[in-house]
N, C-alpha and C. Protein backbone atom coordinates (compact mmCIF):
# COMPACT_ATOMS: atom_id res chain seq x y z
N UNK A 1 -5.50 19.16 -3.39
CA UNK A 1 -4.42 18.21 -3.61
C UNK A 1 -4.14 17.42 -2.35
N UNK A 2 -3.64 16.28 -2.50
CA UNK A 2 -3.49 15.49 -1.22
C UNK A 2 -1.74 14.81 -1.62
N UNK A 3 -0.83 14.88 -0.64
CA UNK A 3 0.18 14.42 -0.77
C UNK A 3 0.76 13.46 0.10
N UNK A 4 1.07 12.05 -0.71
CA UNK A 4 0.97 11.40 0.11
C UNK A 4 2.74 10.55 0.25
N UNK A 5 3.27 10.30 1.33
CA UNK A 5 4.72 10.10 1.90
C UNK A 5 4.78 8.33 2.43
N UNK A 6 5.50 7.44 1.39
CA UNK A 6 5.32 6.44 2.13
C UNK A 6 6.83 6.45 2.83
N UNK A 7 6.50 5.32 4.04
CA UNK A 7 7.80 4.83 4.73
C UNK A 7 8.02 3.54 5.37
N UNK A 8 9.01 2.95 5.99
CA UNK A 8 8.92 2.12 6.38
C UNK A 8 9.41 0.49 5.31
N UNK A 9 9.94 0.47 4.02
CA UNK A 9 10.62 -0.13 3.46
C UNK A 9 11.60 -0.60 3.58
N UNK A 10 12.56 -1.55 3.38
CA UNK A 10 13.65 -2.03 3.63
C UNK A 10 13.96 -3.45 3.24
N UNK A 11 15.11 -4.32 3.64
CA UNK A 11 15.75 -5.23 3.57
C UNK A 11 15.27 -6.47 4.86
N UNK A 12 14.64 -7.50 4.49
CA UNK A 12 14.04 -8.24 5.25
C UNK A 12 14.37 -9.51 4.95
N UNK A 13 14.55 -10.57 5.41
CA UNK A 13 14.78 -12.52 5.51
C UNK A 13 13.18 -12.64 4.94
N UNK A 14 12.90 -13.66 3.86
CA UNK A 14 11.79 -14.42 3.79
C UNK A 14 11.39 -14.66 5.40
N UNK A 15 10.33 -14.90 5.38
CA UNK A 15 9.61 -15.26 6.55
C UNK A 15 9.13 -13.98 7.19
N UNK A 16 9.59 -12.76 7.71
CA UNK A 16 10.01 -11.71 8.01
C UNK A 16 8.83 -11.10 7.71
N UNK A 17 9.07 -9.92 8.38
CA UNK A 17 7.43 -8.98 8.34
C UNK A 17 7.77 -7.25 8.15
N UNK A 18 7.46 -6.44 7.72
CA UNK A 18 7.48 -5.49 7.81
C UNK A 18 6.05 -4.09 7.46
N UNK A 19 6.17 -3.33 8.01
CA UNK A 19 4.89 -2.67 8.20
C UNK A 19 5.27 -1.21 7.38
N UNK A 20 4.65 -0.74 6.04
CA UNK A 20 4.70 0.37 5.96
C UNK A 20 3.47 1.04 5.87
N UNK A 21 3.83 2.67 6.06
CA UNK A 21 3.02 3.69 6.16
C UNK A 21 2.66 4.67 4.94
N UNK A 22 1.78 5.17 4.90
CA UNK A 22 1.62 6.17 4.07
C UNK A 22 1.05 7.38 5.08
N UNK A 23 1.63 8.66 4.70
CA UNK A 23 1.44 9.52 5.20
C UNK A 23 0.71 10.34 4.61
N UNK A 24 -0.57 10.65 4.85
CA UNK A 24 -0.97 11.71 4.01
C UNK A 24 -1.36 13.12 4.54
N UNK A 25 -1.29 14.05 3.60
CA UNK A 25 -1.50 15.77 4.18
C UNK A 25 -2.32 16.59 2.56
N UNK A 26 -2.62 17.55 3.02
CA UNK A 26 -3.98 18.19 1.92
C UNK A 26 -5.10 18.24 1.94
N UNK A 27 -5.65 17.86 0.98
CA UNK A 27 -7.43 17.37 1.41
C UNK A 27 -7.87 16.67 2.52
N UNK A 28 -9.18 16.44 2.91
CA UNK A 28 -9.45 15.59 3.95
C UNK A 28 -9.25 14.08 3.66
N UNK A 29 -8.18 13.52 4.73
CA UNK A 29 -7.50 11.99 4.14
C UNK A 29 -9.33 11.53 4.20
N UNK A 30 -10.03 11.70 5.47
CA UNK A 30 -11.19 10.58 5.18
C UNK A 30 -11.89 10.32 4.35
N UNK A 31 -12.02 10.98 3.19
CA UNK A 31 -12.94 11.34 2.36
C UNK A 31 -12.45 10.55 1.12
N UNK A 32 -11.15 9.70 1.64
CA UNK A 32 -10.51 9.13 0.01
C UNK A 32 -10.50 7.82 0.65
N UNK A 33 -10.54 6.65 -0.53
CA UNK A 33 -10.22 5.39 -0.27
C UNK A 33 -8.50 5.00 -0.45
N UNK A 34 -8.04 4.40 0.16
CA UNK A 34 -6.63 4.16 -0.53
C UNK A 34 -6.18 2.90 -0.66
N UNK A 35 -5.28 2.65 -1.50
CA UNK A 35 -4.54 1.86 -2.03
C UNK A 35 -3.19 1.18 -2.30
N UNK A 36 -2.62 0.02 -2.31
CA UNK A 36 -1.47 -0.05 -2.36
C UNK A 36 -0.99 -0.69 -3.26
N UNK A 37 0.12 -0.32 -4.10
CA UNK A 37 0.17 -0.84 -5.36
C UNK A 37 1.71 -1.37 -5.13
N UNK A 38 2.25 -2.48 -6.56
CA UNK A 38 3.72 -2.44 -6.41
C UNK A 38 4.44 -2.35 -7.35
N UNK A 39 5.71 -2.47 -7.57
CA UNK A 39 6.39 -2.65 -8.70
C UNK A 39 7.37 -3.21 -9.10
N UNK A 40 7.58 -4.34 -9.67
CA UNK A 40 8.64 -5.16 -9.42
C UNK A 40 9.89 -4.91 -10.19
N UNK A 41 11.09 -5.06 -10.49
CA UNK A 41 12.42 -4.60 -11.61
C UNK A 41 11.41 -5.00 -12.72
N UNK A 42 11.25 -4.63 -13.88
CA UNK A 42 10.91 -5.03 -15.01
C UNK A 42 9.70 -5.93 -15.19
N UNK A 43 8.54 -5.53 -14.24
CA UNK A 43 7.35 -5.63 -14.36
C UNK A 43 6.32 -4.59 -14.46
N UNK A 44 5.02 -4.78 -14.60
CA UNK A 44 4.25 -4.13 -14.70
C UNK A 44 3.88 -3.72 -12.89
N UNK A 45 3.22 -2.17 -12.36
CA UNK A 45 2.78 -1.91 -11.55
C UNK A 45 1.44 -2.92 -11.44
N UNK A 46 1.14 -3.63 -9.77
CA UNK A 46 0.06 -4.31 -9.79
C UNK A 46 0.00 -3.75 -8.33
N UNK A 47 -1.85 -4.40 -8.75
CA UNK A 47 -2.72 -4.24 -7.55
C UNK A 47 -2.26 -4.87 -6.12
N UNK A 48 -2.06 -4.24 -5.15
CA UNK A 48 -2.08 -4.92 -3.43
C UNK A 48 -3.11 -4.94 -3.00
N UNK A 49 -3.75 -3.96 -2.42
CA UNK A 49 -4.46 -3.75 -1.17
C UNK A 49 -4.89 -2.54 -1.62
N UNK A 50 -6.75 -2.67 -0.97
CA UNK A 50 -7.43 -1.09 -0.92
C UNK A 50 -8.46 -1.30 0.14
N UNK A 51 -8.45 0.07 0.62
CA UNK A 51 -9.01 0.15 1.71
C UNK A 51 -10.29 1.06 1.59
N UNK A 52 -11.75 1.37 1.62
CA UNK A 52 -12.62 2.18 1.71
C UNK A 52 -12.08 3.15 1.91
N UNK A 53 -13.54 4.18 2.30
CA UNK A 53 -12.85 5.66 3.12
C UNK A 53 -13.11 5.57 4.59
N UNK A 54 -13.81 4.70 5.06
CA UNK A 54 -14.44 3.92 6.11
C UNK A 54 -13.63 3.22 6.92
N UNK A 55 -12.98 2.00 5.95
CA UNK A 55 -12.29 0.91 6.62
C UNK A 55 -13.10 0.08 7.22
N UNK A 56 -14.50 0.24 6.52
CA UNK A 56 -15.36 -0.94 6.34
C UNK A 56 -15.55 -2.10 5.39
N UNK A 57 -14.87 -1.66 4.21
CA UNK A 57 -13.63 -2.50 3.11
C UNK A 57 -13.03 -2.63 2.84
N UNK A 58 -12.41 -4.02 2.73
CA UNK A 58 -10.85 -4.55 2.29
C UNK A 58 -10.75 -4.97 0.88
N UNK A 59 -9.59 -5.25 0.29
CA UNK A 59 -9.75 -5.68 -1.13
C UNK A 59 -8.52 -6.39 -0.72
N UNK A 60 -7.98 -7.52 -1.34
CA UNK A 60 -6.61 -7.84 -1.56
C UNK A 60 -6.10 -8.40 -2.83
N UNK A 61 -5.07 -8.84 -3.17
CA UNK A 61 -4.80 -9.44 -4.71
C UNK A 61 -4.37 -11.17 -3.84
N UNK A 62 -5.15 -11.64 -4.67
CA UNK A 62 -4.93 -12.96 -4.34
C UNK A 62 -3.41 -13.56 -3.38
N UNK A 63 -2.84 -12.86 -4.56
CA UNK A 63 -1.08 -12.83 -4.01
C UNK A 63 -0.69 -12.83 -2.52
N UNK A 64 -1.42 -11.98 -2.41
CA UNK A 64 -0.91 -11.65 -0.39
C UNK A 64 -2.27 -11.54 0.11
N UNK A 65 -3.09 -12.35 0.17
CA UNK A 65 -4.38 -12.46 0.92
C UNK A 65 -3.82 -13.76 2.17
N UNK A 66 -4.49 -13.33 3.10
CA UNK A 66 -3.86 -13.80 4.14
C UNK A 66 -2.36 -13.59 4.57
N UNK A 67 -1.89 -13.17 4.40
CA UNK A 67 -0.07 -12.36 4.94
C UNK A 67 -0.25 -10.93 4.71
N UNK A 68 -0.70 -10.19 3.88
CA UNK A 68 -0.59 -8.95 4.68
C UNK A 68 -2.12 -8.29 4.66
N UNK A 69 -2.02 -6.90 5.65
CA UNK A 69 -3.37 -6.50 5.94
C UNK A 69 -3.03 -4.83 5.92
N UNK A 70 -4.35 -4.46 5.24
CA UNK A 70 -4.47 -3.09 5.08
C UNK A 70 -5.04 -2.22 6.28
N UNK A 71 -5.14 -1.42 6.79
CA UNK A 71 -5.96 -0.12 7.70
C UNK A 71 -5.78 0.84 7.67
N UNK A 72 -6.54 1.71 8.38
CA UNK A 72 -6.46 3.15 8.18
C UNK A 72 -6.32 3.75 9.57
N UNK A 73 -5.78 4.63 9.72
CA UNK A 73 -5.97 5.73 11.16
C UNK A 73 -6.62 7.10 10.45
N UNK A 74 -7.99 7.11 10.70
CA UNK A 74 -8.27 8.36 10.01
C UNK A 74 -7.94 9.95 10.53
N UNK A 75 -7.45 9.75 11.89
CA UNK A 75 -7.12 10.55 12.84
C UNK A 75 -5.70 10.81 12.56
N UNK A 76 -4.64 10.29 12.28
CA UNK A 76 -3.46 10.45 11.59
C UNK A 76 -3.19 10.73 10.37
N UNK A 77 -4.31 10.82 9.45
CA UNK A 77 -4.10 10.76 8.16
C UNK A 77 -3.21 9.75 7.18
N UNK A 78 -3.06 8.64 8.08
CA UNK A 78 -2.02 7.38 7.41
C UNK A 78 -2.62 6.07 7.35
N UNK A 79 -2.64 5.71 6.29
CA UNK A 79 -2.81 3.81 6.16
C UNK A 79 -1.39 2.92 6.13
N UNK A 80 -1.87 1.87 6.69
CA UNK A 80 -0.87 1.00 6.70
C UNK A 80 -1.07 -0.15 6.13
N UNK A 81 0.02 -0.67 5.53
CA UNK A 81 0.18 -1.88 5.08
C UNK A 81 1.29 -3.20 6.34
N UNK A 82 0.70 -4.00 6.57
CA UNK A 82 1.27 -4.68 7.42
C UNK A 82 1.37 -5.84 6.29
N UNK A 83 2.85 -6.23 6.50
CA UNK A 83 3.03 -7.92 5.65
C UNK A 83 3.58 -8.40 6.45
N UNK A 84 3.39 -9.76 6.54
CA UNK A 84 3.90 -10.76 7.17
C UNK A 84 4.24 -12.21 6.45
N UNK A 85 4.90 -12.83 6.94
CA UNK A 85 5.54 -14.21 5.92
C UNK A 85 5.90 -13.50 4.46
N UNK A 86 7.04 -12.54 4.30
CA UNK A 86 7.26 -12.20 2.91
C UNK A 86 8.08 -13.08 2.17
N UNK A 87 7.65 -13.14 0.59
CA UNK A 87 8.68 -13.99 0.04
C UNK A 87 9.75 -13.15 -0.62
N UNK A 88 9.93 -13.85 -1.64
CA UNK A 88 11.20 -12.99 -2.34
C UNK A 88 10.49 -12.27 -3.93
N UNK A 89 9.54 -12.86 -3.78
CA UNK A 89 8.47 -12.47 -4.70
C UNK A 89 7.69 -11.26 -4.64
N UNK A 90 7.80 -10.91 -3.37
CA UNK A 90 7.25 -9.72 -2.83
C UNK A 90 8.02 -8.48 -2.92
N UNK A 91 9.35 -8.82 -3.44
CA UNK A 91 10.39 -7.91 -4.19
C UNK A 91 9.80 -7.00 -4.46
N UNK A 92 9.66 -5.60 -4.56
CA UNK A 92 9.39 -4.70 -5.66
C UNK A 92 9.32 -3.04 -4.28
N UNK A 93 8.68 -1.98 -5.41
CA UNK A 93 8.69 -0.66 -4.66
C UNK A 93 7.02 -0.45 -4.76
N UNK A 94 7.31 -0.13 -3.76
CA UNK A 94 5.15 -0.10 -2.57
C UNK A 94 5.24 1.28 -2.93
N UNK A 95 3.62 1.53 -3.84
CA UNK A 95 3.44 3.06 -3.54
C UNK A 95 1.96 2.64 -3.33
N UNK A 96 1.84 4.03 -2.42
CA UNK A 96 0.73 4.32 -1.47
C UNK A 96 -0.15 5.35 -2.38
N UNK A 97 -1.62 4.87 -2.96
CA UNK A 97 -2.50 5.64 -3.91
C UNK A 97 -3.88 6.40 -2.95
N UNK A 98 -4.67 7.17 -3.69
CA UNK A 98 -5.50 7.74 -2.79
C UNK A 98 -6.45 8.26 -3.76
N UNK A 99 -7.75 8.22 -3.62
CA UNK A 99 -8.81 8.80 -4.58
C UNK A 99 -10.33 8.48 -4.08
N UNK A 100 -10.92 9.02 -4.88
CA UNK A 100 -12.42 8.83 -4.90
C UNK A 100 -13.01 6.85 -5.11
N UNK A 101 -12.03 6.66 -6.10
CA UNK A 101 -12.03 5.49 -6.45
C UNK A 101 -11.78 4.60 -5.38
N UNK A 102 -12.46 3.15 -5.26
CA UNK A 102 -11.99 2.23 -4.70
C UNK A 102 -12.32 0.78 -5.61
N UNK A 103 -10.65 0.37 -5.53
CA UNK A 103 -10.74 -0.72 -6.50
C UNK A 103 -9.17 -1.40 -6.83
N UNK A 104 -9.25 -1.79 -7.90
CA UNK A 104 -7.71 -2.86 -8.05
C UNK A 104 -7.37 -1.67 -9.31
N UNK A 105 -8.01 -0.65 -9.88
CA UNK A 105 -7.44 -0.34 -10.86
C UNK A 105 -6.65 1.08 -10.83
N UNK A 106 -5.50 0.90 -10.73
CA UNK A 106 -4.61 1.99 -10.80
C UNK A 106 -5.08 3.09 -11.56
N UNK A 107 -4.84 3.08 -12.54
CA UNK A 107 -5.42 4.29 -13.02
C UNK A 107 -6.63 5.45 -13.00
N UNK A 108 -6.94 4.45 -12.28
CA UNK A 108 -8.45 5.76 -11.87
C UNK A 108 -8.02 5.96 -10.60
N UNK A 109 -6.97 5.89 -9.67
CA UNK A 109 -6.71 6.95 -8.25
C UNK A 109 -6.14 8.01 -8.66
N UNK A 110 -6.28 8.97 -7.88
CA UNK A 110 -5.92 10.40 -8.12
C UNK A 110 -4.45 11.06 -7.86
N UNK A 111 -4.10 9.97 -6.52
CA UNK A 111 -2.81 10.85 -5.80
C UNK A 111 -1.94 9.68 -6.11
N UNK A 112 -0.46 9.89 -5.59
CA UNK A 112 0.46 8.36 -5.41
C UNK A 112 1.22 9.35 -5.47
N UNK A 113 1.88 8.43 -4.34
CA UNK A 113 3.44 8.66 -3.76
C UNK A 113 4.63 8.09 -4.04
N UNK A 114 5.49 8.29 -4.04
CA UNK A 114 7.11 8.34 -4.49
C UNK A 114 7.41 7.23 -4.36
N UNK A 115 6.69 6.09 -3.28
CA UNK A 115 7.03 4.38 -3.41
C UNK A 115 8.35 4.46 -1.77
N UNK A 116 8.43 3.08 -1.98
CA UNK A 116 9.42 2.83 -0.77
C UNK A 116 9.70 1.31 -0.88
N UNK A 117 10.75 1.00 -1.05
CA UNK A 117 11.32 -0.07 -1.75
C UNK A 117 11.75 -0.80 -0.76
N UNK A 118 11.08 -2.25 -0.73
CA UNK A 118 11.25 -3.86 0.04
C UNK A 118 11.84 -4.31 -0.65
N UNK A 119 12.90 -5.44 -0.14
CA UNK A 119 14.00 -6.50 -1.05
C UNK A 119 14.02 -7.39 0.62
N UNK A 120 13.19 -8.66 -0.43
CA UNK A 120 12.83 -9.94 0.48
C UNK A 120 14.59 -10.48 0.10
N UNK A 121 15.39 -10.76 1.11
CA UNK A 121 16.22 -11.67 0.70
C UNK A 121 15.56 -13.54 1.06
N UNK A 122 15.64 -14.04 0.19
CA UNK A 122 15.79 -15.51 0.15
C UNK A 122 16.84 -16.25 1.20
């Protein structure tokens, strides 16, 4: 089992940047690709960001290609999501996924964490 802790969410101005973490502990983090997904009030969960097991691949959703960026510390067991220029669109709760899988499709990762909730004010 791998359990994974995001942090680093909060209340930010459009324009504004904020960096969260996922923490992971259990299995060997290197051995999984991860992912970042979101969720907006009364939308469907969508694809962010995925990262290899390497961090020799990136993926992004059109949406935030170019403003935010994915990595890994394989030595910490944590990936990060860095955003920058957020809108208000970017509203929603970030959870941090983890699996064999690497890809845009949620449902085939294995692990996910409890989320950590951004609110872009306008």
């Amino acid at each position: 089992q791998v359990q994974l802790v995001e942090s680093g969410g909060g209340l930010v101005q459009a324009g504004g940047s904020l960096r969260l973490s996922c923490a992971a502990s259990g299995r060997i983090f290197r051995w999984y690709a991860m992912g970042w997904f979101r969720q907006a009030p009364g939308k469907e969960r969508e694809f962010v960001a995925a990262i290899s097991l390497s961090a020799g691949s990136t993926y992004y959703a059109d949406s935030v290609k170019g403003r935010f960026t994915i990595s890994r510390d394989n030595a910490k067991n944590t990936v990060y999501l860095q955003m920058n220029s957020l809108k208000s669109e970017d509203t929603a709760d970030y959870y941090c996924s983890g699996g064999q899988y690497y890809g845009t499709d949620g449902r085939r990762y294995d692990y996910w964490g409890q989320g950590t909730q951004v609110t872009v004010s306008s």
